[in-house]
PDB file of N, CA and C in Angstrom:
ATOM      1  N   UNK A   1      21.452 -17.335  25.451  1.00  0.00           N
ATOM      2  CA  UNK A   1      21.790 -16.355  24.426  1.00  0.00           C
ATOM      3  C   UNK A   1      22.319 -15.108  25.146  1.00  0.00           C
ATOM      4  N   UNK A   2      23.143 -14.422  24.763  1.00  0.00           N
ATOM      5  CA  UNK A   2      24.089 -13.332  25.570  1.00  0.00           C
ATOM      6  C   UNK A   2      23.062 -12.321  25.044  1.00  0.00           C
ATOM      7  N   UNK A   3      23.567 -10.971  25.946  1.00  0.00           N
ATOM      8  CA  UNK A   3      23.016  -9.917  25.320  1.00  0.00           C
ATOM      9  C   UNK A   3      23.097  -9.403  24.133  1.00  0.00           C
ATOM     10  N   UNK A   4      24.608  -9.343  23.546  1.00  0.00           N
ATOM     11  CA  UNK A   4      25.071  -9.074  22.507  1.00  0.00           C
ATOM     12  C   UNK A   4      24.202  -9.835  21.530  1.00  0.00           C
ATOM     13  N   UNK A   5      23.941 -11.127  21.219  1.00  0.00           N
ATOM     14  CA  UNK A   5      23.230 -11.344  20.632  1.00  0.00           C
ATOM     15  C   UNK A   5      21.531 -11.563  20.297  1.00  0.00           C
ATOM     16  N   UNK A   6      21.498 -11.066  21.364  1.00  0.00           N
ATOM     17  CA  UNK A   6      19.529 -10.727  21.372  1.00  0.00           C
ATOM     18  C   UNK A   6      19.250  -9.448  20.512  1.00  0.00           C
ATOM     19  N   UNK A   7      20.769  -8.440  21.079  1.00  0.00           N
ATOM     20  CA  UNK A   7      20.666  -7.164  19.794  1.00  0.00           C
ATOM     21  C   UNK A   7      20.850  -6.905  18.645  1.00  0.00           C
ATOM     22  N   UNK A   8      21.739  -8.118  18.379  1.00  0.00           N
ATOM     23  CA  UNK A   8      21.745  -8.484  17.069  1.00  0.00           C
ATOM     24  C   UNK A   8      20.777  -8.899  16.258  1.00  0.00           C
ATOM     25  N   UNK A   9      20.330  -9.624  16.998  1.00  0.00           N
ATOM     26  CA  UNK A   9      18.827 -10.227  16.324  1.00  0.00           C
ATOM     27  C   UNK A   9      17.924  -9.283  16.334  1.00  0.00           C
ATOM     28  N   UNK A  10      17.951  -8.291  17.373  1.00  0.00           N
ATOM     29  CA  UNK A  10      16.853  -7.391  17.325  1.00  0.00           C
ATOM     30  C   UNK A  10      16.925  -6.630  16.348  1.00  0.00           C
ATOM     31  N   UNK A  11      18.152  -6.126  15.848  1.00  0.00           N
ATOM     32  CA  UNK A  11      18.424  -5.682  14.550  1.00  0.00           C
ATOM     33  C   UNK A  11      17.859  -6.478  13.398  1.00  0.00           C
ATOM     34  N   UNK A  12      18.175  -7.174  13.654  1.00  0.00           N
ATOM     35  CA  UNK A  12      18.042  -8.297  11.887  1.00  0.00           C
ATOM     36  C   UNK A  12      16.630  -7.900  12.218  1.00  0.00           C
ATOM     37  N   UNK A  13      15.911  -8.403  12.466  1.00  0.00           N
ATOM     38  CA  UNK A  13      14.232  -8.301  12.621  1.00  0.00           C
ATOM     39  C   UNK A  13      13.668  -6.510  12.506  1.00  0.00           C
ATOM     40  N   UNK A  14      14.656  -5.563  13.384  1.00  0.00           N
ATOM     41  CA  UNK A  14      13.923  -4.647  12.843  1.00  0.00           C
ATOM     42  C   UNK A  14      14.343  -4.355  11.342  1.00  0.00           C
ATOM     43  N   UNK A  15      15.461  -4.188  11.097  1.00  0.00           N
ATOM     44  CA  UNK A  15      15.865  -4.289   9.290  1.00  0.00           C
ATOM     45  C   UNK A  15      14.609  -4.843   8.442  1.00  0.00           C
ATOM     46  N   UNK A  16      14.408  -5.775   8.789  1.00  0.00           N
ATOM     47  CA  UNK A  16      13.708  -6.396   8.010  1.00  0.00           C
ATOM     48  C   UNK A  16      11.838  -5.608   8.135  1.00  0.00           C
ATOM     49  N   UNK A  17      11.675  -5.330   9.272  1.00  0.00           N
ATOM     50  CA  UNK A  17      10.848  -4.816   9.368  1.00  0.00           C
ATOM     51  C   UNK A  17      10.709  -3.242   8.505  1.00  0.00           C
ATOM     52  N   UNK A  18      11.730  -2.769   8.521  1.00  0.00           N
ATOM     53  CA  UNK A  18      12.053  -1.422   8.002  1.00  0.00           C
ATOM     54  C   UNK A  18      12.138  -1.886   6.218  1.00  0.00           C
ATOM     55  N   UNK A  19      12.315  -2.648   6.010  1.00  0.00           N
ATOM     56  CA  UNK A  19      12.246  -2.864   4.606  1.00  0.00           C
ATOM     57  C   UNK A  19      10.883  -2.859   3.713  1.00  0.00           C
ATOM     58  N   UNK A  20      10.341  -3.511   4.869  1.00  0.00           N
ATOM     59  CA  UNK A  20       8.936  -3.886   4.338  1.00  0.00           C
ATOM     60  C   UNK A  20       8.409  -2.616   4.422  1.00  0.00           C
ATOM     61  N   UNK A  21       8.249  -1.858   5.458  1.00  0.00           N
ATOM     62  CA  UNK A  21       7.968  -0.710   5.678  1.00  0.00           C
ATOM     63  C   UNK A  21       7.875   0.465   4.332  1.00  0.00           C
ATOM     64  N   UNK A  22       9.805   0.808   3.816  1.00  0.00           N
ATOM     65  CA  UNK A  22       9.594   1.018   3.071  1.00  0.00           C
ATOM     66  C   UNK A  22       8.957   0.678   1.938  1.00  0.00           C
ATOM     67  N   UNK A  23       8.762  -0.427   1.143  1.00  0.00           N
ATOM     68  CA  UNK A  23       8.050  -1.186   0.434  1.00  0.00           C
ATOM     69  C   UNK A  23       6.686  -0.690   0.533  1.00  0.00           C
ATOM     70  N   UNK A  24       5.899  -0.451   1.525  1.00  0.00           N
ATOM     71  CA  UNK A  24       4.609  -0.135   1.443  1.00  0.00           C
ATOM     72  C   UNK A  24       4.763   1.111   1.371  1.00  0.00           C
ATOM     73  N   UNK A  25       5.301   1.921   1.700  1.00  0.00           N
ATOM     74  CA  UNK A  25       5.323   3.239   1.544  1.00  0.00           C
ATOM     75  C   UNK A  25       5.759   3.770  -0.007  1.00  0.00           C
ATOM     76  N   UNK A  26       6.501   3.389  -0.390  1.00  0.00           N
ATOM     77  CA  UNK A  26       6.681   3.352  -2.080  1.00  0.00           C
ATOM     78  C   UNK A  26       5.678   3.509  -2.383  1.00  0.00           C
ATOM     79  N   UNK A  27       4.728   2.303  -2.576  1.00  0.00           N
ATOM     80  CA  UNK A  27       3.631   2.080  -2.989  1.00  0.00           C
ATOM     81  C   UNK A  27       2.600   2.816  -3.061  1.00  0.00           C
ATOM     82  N   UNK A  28       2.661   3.372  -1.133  1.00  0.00           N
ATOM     83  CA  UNK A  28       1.667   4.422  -1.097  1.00  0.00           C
ATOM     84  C   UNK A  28       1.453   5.449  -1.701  1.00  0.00           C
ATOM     85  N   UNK A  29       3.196   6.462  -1.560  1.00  0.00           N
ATOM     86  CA  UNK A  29       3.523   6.977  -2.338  1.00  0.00           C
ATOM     87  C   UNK A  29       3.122   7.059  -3.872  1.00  0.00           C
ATOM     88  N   UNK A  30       3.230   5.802  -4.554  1.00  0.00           N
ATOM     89  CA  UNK A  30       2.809   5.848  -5.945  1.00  0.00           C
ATOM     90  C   UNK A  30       1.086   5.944  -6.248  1.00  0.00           C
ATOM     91  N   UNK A  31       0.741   5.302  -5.286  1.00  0.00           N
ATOM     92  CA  UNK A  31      -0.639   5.333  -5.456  1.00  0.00           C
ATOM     93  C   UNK A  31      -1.516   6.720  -5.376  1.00  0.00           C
ATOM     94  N   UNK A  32      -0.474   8.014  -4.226  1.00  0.00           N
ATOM     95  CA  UNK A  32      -0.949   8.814  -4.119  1.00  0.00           C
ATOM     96  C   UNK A  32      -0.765  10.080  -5.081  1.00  0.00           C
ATOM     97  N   UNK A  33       0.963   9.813  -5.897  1.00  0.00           N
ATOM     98  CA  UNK A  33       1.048  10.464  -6.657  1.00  0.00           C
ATOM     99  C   UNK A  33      -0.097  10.256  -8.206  1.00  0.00           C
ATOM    100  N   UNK A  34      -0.104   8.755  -8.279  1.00  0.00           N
ATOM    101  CA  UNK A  34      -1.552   8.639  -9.231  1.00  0.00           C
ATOM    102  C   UNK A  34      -2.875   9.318  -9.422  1.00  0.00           C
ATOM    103  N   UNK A  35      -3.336  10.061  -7.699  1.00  0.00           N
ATOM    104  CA  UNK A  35      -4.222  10.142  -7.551  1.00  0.00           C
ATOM    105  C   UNK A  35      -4.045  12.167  -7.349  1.00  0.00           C
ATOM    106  N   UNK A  36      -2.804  12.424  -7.454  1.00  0.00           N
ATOM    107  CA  UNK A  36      -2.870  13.773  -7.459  1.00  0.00           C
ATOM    108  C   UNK A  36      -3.456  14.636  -8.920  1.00  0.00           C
ATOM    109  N   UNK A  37      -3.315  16.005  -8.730  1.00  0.00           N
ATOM    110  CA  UNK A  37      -3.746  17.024  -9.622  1.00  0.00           C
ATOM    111  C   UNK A  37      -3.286  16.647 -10.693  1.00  0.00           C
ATOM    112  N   UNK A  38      -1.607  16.876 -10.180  1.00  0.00           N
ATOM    113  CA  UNK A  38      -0.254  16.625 -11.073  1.00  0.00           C
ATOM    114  C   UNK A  38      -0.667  15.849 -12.568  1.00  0.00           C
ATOM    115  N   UNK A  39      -1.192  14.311 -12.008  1.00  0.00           N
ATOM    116  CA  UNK A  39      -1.314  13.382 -12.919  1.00  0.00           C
ATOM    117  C   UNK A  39      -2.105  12.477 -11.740  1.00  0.00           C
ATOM    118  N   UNK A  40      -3.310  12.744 -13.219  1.00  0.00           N
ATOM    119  CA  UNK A  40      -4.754  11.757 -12.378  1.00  0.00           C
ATOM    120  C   UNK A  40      -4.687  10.563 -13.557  1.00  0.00           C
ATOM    121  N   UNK A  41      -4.627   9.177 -12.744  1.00  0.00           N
ATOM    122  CA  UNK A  41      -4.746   8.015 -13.204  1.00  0.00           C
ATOM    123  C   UNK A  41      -6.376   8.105 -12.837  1.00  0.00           C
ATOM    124  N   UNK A  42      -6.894   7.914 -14.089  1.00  0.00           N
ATOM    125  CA  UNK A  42      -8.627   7.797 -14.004  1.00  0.00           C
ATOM    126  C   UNK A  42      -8.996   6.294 -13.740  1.00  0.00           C
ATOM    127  N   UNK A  43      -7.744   5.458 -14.203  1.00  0.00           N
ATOM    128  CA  UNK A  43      -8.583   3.774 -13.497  1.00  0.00           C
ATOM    129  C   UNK A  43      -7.923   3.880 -11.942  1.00  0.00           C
ATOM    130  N   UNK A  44      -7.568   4.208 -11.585  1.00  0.00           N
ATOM    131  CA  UNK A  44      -7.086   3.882  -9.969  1.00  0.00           C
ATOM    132  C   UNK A  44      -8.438   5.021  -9.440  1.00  0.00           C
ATOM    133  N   UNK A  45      -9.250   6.109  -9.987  1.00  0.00           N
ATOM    134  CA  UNK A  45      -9.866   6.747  -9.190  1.00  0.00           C
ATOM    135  C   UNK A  45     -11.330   6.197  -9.519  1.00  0.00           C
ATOM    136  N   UNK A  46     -11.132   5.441 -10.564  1.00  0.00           N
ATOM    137  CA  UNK A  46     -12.759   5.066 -10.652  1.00  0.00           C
ATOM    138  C   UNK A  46     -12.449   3.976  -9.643  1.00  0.00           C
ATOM    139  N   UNK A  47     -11.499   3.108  -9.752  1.00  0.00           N
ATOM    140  CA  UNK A  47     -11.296   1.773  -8.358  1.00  0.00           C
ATOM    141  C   UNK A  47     -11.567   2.585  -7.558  1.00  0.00           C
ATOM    142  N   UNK A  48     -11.057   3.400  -6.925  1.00  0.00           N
ATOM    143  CA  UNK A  48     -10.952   3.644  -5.487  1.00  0.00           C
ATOM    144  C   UNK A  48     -12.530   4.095  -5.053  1.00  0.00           C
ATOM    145  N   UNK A  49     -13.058   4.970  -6.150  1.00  0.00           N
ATOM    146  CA  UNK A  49     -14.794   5.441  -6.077  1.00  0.00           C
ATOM    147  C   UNK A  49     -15.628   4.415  -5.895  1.00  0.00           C
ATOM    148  N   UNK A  50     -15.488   3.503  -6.699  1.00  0.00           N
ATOM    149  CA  UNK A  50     -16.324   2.332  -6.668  1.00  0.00           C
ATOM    150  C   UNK A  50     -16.119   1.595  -5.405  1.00  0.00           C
ATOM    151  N   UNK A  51     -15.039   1.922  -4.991  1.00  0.00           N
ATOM    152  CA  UNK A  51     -14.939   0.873  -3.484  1.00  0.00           C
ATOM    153  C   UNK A  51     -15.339   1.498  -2.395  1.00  0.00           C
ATOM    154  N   UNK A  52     -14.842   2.867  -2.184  1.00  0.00           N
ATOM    155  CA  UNK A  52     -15.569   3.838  -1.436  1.00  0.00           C
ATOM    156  C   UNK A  52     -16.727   3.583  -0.829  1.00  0.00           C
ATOM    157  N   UNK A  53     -17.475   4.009  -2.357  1.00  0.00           N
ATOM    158  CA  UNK A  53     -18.590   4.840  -2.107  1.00  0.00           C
ATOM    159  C   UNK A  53     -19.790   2.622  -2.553  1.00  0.00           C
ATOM    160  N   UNK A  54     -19.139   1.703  -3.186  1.00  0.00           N
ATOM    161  CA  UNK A  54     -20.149   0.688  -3.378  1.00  0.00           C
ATOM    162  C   UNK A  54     -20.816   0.603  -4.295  1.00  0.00           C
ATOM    163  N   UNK A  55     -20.516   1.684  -5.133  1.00  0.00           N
ATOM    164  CA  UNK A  55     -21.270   1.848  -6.640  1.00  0.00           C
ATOM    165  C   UNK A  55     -20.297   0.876  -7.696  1.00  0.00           C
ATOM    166  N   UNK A  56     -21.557   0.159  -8.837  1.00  0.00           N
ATOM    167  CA  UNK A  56     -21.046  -0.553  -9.678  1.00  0.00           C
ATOM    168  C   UNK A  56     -21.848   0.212 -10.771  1.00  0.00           C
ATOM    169  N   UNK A  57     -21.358  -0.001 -12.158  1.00  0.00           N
ATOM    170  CA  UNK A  57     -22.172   0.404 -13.322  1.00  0.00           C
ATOM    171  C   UNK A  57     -23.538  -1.036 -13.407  1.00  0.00           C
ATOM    172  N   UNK A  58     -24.406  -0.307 -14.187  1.00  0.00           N
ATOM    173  CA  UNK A  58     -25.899  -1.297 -14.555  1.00  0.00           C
ATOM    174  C   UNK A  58     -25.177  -2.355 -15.457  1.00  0.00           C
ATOM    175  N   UNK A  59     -24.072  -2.368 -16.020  1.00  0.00           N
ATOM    176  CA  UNK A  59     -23.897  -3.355 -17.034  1.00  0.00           C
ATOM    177  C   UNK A  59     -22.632  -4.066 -16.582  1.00  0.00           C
ATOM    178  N   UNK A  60     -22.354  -4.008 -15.113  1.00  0.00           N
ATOM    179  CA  UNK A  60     -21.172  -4.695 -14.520  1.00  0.00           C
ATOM    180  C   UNK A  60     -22.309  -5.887 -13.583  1.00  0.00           C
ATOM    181  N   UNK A  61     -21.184  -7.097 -13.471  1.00  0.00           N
ATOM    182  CA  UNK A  61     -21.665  -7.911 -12.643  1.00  0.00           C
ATOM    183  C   UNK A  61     -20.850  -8.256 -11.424  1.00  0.00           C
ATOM    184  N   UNK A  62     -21.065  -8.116 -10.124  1.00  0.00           N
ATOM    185  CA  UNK A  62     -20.382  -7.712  -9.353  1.00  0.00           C
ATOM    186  C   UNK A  62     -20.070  -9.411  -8.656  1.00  0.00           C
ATOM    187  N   UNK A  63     -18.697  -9.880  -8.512  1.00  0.00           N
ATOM    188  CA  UNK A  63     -18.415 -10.869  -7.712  1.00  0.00           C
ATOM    189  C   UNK A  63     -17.619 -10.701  -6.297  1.00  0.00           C
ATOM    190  N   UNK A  64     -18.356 -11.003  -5.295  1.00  0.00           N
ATOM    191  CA  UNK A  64     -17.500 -10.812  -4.144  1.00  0.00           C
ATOM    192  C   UNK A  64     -17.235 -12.426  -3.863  1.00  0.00           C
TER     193      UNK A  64
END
């Protein structure tokens, strides 16, 4: 394989890597704007409390 094309490939692979990248970052992004002042999503903060911190309500049944 020449050089020229190892960099090519190294491209394709990081592209692709950079995609995904963004992709999670979106996400994060959304998840964090959910969780701001701005606009509080109250089911993403009771998820996130409950996972935290390990607390379930008395009338939940917990499956792991």
């Amino acid at each position: 394989m020449t050089r020229l094309a190892t960099v090519h490939e190294d491209i394709r692979d990081l592209n692709v890597t950079l995609a995904s990248l963004r992709q999670e970052r979106g996400e994060l992004e959304n998840r964090t704007h959910r969780l701001s002042s701005d606009y509080l999503d109250l089911d993403l903060l009771d998820e996130r409390a409950r996972l935290v911190l390990g607390l379930v309500r008395p009338d939940e049944i917990l499956i792991r």
